[in-house]
Each structure stands twice: as C-alpha cells, then as structure tokens.
Protein backbone atom coordinates (compact mmCIF):
# COMPACT_ATOMS: atom_id res chain seq x y z
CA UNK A 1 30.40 25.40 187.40
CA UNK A 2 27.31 27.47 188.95
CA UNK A 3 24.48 28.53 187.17
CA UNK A 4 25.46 31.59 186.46
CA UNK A 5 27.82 29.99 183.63
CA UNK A 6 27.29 29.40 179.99
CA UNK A 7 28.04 25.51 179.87
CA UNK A 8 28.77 26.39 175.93
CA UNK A 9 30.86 29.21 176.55
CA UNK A 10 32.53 26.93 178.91
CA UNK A 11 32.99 23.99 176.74
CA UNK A 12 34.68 26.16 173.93
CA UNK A 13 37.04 27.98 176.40
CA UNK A 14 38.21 24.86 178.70
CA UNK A 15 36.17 21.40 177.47
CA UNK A 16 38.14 21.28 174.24
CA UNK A 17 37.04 19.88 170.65
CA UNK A 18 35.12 16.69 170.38
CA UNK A 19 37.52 14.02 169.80
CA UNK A 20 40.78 15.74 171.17
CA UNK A 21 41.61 16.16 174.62
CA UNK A 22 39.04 17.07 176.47
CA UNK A 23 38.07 18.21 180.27
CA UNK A 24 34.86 17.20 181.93
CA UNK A 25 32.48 19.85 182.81
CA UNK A 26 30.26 19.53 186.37
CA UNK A 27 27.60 21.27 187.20
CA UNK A 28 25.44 24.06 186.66
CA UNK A 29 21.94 24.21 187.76
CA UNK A 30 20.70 26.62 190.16
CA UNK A 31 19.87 24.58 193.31
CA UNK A 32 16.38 27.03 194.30
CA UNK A 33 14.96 25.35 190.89
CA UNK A 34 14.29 22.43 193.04
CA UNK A 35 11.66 24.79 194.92
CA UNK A 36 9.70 25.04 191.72
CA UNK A 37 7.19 22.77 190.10
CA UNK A 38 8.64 19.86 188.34
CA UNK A 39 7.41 21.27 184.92
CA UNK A 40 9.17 24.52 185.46
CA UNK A 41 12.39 21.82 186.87
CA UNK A 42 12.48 20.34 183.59
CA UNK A 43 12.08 23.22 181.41
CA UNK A 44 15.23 24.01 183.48
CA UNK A 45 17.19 20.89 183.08
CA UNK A 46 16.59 21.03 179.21
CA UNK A 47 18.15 24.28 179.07
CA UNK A 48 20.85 23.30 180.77
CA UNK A 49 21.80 20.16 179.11
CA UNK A 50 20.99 21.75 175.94
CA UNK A 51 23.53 24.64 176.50
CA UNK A 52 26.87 22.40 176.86
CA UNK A 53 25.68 21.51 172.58
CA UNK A 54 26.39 18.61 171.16
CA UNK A 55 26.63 15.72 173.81
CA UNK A 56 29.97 13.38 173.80
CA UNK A 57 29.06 9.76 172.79
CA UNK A 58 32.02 8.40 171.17
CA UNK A 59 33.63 6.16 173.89
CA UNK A 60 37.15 5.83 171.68
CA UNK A 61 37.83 9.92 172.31
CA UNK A 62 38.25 11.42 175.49
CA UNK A 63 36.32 14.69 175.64
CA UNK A 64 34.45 16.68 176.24
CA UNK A 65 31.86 15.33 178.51
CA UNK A 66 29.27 17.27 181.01
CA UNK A 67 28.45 16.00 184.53
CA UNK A 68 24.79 17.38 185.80
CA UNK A 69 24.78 18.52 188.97
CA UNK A 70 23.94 21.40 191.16
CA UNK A 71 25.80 24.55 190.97
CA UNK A 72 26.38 24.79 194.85
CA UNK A 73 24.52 22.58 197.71
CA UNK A 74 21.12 21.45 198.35
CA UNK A 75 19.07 23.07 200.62
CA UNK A 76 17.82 20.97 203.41
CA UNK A 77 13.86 22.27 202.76
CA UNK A 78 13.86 20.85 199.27
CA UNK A 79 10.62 18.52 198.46
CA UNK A 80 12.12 15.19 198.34
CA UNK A 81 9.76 14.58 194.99
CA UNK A 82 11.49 18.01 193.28
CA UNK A 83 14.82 15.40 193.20
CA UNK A 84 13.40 12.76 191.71
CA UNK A 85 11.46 15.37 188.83
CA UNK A 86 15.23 16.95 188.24
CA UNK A 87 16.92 12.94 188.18
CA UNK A 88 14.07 12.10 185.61
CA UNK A 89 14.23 14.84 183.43
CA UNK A 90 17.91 14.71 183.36
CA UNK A 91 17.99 10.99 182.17
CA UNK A 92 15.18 11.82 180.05
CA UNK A 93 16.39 14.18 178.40
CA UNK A 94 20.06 12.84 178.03
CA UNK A 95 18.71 9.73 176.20
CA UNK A 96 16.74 12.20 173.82
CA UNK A 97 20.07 14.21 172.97
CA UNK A 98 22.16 11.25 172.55
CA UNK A 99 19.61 9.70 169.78
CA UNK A 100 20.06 12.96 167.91
C-alpha cells in the first residue's frame, strides 16, 4: 500500500477479522518523510502504525498482520541517519502497541 491509503480502511476491506483468515498488509509510509527531522519521522511512523488499529499478537490465528515499509522506493539522497530514526521508531513503537 502507498501512503495515500488508510491502513484501517484497508484492514477492514481486505486484512480480515482478528483471528479468521487474514491477509498481510505492507507498506505505507511516504518515502520524502525520510527528508524530515527524525522527530517529525516518528510522529509519522506512529500515525501510521497506529492507523492499521489493533496490532495482531496471537501466534495460534493467522491474520491480520501489517508489514512497515515504504509506500514506493527510497530515494538515493536520503540521510543515511533519517533510516535508522524511521527503523527505531518503528520497533519502538511496535513494542509499545503490543504491551497495550
């Protein structure tokens, strides 16, 4: 998915309910983020994650699950450190939603 999608709005029309059969979801955020401070990268990522809702824990159901990533292809120009503030603040973040 690219960032112009609703990961929620996704979720409900092709993830499926937790515990039943579910698809995984990849993507969705907007690769020219990485040009912006790392605060402002992971106010960004914690909108994202927190858009597909409730995150998929229980490893005896199949579904649905969400797969961070970039919604198209990383520029060559972007700050090698910008990566490394998105990668943290996606574990980050994960762990914290996960716990809840």
């Amino acid at each position: 998915l690219d960032w112009t999608m609703n990961l929620g709005r996704a979720r409900a029309q092709v993830g499926g309910p937790v515990g039943g059969p579910g698809k995984a979801l990849q993507g969705n955020i907007d690769p020219n983020i990485l040009f912006a401070p790392p605060a402002q990268i992971a106010s960004e990522v914690h909108r994202v994650l927190d858009s597909f809702g409730t995150p998929h824990t229980d490893r005896s159901t199949t579904g649905p699950t969400h797969i961070f990533n970039l919604g198209h292809g990383i520029s060559q120009y972007t700050p090698p450190e910008h990566v490394t503030a998105l990668v943290e603040a996606v574990h980050s973040h994960s762990r914290k939603l996960r716990q809840s």
